[in-house]
N, C-alpha and C. Protein backbone atom coordinates (compact mmCIF):
# COMPACT_ATOMS: atom_id res chain seq x y z
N UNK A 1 -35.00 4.12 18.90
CA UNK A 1 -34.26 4.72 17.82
C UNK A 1 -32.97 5.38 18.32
N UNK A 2 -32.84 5.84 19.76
CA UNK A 2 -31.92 6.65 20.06
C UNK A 2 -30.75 5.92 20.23
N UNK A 3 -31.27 4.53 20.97
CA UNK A 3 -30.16 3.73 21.17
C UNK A 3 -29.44 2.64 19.61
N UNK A 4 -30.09 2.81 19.11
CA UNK A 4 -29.82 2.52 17.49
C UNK A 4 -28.63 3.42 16.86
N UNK A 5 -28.76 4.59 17.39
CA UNK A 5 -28.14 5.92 16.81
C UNK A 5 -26.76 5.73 17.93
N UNK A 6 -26.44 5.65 19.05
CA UNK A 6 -25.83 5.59 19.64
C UNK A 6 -24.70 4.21 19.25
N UNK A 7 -25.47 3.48 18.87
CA UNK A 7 -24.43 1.97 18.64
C UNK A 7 -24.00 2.53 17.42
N UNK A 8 -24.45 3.12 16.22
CA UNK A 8 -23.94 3.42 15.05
C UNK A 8 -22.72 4.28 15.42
N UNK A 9 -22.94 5.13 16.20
CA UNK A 9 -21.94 6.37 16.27
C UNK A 9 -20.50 5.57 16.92
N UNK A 10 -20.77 4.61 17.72
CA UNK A 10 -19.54 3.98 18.33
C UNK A 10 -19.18 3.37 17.49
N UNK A 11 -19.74 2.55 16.63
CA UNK A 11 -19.18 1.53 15.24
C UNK A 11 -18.03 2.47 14.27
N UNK A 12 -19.00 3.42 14.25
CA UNK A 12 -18.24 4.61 13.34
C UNK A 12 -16.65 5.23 13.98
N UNK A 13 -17.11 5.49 15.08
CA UNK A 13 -15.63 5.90 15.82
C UNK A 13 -14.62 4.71 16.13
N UNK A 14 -15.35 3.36 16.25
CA UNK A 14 -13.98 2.50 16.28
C UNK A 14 -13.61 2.03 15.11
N UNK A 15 -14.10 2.31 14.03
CA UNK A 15 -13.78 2.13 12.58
C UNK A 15 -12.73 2.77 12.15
N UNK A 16 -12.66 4.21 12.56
CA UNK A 16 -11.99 5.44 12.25
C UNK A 16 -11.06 5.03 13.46
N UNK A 17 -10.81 4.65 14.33
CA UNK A 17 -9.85 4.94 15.28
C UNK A 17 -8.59 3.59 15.02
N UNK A 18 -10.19 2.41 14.54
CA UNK A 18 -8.78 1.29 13.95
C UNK A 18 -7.58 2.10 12.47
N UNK A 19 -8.81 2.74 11.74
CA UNK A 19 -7.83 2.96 10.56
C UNK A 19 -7.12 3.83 11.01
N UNK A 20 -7.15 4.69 11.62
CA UNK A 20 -6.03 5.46 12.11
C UNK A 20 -4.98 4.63 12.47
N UNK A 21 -4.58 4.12 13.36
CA UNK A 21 -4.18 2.74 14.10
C UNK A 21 -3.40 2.10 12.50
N UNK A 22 -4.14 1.36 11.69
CA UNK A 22 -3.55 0.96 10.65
C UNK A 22 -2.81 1.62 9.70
N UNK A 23 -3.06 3.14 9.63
CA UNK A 23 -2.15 3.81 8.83
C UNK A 23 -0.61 4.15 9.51
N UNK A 24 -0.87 4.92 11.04
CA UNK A 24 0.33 4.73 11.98
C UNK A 24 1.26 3.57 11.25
N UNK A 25 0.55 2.09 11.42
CA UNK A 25 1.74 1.33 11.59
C UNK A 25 2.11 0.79 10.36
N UNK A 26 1.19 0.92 9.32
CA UNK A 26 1.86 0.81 7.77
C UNK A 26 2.70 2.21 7.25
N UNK A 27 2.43 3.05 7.78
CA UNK A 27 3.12 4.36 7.37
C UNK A 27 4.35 4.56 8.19
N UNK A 28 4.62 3.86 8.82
CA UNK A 28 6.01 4.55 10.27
C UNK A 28 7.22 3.99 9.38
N UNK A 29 7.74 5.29 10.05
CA UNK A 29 9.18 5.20 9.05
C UNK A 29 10.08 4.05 9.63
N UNK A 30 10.68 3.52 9.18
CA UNK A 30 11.58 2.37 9.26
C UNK A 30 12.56 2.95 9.77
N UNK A 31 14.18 2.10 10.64
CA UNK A 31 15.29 2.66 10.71
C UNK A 31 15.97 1.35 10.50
N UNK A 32 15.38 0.85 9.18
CA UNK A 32 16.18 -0.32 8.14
C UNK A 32 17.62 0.23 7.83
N UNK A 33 18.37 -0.33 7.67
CA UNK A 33 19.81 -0.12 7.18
C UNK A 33 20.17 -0.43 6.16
N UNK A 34 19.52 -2.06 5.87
CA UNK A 34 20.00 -3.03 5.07
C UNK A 34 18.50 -2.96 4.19
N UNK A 35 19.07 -2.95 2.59
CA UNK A 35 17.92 -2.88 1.71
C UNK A 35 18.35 -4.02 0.72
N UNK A 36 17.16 -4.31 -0.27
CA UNK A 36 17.68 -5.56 -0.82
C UNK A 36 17.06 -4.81 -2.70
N UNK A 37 17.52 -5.34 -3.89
CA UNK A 37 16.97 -4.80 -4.61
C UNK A 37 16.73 -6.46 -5.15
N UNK A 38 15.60 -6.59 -6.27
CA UNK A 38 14.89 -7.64 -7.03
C UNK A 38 14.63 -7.70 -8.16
N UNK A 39 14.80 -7.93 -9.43
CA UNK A 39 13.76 -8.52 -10.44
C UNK A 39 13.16 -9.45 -10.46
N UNK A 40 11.80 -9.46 -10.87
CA UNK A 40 11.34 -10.86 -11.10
C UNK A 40 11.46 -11.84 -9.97
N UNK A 41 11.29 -10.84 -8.60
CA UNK A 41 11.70 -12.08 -7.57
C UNK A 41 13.05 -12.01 -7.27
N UNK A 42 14.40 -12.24 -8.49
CA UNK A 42 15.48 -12.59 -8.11
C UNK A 42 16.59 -11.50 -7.07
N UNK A 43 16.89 -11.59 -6.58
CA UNK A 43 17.85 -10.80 -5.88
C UNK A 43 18.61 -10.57 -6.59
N UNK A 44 18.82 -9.24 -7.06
CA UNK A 44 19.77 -8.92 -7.63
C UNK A 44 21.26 -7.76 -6.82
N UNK A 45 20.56 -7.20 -5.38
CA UNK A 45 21.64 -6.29 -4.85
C UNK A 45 21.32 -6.30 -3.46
N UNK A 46 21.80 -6.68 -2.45
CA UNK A 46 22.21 -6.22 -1.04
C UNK A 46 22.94 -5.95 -0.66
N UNK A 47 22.25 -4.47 0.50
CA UNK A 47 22.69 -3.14 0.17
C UNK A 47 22.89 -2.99 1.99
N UNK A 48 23.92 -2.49 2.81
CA UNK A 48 24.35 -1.85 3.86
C UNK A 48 24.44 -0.54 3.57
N UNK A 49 23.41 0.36 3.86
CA UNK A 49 23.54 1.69 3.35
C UNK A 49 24.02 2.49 4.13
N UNK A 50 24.56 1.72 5.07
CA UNK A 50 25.29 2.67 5.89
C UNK A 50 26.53 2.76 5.63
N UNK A 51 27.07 1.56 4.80
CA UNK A 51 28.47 1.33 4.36
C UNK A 51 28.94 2.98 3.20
N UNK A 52 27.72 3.09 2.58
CA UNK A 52 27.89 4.30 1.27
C UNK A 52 28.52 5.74 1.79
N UNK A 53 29.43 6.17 2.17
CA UNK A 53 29.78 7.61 2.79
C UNK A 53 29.76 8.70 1.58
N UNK A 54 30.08 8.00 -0.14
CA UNK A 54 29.58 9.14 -0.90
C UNK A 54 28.42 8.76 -1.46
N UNK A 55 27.73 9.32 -2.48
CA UNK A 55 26.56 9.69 -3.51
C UNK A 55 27.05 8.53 -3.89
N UNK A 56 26.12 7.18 -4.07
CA UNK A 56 26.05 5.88 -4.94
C UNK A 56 25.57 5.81 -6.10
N UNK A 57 25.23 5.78 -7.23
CA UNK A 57 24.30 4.91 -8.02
C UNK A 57 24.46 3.73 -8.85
N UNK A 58 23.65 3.06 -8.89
CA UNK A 58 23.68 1.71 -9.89
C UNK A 58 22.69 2.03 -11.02
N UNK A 59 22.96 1.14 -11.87
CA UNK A 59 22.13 1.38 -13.15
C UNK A 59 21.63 -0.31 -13.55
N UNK A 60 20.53 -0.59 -13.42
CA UNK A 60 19.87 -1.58 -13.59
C UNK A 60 19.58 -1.30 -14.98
N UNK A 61 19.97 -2.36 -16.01
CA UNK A 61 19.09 -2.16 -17.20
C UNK A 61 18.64 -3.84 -17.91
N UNK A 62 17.75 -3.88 -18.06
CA UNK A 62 17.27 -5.21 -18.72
C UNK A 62 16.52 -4.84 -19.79
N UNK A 63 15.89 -6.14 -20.32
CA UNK A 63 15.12 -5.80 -21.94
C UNK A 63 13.84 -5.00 -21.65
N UNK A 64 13.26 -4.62 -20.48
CA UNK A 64 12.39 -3.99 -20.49
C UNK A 64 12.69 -2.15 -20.27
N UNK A 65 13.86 -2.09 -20.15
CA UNK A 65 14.62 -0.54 -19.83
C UNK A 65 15.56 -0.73 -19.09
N UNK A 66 15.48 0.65 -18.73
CA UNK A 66 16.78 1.26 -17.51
C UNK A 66 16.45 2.12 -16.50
N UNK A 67 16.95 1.58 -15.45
CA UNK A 67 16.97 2.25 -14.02
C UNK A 67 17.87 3.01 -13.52
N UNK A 68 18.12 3.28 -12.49
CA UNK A 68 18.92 3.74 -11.70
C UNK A 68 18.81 4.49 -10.24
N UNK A 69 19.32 3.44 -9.33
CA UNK A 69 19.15 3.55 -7.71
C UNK A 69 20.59 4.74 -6.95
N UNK A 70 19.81 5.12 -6.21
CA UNK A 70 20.86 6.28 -6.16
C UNK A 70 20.50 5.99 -4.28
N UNK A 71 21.52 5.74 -3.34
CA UNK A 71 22.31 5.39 -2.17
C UNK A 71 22.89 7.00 -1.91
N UNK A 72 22.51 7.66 -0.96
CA UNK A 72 23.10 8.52 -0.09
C UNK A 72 22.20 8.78 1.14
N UNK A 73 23.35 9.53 1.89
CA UNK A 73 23.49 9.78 3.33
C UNK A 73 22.44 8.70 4.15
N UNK A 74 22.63 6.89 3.61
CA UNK A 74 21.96 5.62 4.19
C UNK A 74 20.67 5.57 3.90
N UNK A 75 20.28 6.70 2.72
CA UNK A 75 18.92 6.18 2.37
C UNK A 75 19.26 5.61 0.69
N UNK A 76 18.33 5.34 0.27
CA UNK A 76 17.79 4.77 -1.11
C UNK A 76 16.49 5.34 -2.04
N UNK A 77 16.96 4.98 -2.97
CA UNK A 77 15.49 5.57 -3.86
C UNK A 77 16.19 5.24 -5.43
N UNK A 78 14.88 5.56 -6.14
CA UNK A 78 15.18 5.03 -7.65
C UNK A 78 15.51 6.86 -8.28
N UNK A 79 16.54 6.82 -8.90
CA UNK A 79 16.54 8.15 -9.43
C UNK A 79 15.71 8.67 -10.76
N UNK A 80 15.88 7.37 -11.53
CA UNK A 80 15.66 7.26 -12.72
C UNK A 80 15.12 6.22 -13.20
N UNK A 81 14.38 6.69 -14.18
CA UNK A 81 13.08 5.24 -14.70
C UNK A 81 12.73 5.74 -16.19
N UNK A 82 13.42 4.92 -17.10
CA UNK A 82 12.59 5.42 -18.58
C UNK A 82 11.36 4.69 -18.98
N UNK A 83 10.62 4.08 -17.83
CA UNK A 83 9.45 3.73 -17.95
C UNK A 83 8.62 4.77 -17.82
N UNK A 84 7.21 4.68 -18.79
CA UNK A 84 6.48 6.22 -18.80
C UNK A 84 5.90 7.05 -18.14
N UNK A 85 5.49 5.90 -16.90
CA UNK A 85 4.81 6.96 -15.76
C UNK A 85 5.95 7.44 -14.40
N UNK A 86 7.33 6.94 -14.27
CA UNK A 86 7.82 7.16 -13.72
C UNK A 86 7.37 7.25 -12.16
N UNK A 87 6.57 6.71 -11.69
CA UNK A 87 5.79 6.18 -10.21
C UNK A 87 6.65 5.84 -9.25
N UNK A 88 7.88 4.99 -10.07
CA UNK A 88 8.97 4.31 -8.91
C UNK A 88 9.94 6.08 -8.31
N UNK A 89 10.51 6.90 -9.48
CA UNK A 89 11.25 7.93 -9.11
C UNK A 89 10.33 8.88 -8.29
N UNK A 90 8.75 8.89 -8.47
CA UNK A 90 8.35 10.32 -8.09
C UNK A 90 7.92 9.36 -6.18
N UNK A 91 8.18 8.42 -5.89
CA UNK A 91 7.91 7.49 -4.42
C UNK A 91 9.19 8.12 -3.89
N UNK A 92 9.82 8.97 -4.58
CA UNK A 92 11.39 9.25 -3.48
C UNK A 92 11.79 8.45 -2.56
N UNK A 93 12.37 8.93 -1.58
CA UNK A 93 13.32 7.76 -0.68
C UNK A 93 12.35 6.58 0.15
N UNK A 94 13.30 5.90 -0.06
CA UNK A 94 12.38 4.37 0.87
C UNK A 94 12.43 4.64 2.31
N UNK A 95 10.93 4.85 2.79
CA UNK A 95 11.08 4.74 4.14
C UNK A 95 10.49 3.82 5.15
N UNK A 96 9.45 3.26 4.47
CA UNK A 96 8.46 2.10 5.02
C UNK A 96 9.08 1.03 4.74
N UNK A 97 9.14 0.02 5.73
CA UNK A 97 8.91 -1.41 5.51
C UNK A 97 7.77 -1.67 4.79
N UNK A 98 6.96 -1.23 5.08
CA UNK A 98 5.76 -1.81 4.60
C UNK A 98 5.86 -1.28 3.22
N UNK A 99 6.23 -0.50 2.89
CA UNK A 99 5.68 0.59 1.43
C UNK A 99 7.07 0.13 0.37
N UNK A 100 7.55 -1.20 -0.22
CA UNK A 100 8.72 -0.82 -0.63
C UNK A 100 8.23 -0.10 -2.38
N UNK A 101 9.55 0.41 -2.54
CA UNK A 101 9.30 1.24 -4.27
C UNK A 101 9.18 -0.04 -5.17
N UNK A 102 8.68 0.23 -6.12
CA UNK A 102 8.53 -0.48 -7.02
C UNK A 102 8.05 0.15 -8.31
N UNK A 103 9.00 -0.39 -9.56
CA UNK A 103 9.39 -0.09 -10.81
C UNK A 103 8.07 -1.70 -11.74
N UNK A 104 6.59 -1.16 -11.69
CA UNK A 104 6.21 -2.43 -12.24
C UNK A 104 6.38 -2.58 -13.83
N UNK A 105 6.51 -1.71 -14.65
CA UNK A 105 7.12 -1.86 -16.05
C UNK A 105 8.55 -2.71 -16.29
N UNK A 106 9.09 -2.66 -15.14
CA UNK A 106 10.84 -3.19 -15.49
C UNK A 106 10.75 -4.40 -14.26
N UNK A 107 9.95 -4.48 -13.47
CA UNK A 107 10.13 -5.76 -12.62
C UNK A 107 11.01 -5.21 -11.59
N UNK A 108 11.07 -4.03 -11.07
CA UNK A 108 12.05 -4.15 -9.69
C UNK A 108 11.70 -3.23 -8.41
N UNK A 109 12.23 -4.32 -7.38
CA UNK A 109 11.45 -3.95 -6.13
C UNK A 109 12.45 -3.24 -5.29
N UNK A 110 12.50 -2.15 -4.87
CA UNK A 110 13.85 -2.09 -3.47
C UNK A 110 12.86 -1.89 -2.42
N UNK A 111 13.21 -2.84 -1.51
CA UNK A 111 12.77 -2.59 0.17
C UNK A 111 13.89 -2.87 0.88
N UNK A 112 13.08 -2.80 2.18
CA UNK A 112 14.12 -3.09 3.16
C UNK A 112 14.28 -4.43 3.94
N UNK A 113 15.49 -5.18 4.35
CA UNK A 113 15.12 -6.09 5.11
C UNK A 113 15.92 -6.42 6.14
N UNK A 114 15.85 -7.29 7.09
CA UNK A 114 16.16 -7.86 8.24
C UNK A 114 17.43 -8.60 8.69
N UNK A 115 17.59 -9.26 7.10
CA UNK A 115 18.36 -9.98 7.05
C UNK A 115 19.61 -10.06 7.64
N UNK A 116 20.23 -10.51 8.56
CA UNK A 116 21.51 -10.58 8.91
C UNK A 116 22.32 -11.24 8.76
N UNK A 117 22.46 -12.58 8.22
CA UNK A 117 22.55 -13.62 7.90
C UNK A 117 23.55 -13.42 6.77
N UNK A 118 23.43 -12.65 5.83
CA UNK A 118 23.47 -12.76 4.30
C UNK A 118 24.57 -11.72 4.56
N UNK A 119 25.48 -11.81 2.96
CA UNK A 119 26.36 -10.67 3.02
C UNK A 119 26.36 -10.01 2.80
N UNK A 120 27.03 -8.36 3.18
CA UNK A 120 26.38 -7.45 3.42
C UNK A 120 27.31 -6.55 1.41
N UNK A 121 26.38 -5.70 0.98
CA UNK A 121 27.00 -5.05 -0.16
C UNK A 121 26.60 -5.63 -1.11
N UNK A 122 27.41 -4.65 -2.22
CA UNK A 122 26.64 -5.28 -3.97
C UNK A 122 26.46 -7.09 -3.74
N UNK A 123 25.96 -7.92 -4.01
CA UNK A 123 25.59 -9.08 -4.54
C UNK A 123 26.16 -9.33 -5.61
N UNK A 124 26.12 -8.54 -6.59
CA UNK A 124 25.92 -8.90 -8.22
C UNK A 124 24.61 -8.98 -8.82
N UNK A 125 25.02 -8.81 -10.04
CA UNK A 125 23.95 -9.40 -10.81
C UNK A 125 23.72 -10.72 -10.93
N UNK A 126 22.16 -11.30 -10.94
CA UNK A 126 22.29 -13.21 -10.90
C UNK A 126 21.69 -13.13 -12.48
N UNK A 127 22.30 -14.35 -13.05
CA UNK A 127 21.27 -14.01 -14.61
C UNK A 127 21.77 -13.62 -15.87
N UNK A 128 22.61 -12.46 -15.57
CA UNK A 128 23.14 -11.15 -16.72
C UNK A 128 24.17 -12.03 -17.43
């Protein structure tokens, strides 16, 4: 029985030591630059947030509402959401790769990405 008790207790501690381990590296803050915003999938804004030296905002609005992304000192975040639970504004600034904000009443995603390739600043709107 003792050695029964002993294998449990190690199962238990490498359980807890992986999730630790997994929160570290889904939770670590990013030092993304470049963010991308989405509806529905589509790309609608890529963003060099380092380019922004004042207070930014955009105002996303489609048939499901209105947004608004607010760009300072190279971070991002949604300011504003007249959707009812407001989930995307109260996630404040984007800091995870892993964690991007998301507006699921209005369809829009801002994360961060890699991309280098692509050009850097507003996009446009695709669609409107």
């Amino acid at each position: 029985m003792i050695k029964n008790d002993k294998i449990c207790i190690v199962m238990i501690i490498c359980i807890f030591i992986i999730g630790i381990a997994g929160s570290v590296f889904v939770l670590r803050k990013s030092d993304g630059k470049k963010a991308i915003i989405t509806r529905d999938g589509q790309e609608l804004y890529r963003l060099d947030l380092t380019e922004y030296k004042k207070p930014y905002e955009i105002e996303i609005k489609s048939e499901e509402g209105t947004n608004r992304v607010l760009i300072e000192n190279g971070r991002i975040r949604m300011s504003y959401a007249d959707c009812p639970d407001n989930t995307c504004v109260k996630m404040g600034w984007l800091n995870s790769e892993s964690m991007p904000i998301v507006c699921l009443p209005h369809h829009i995603v801002i994360k961060f990405t890699d991309d280098t390739d692509s050009p850097d600043g507003v996009a446009g709107l695709k669609g409107d």
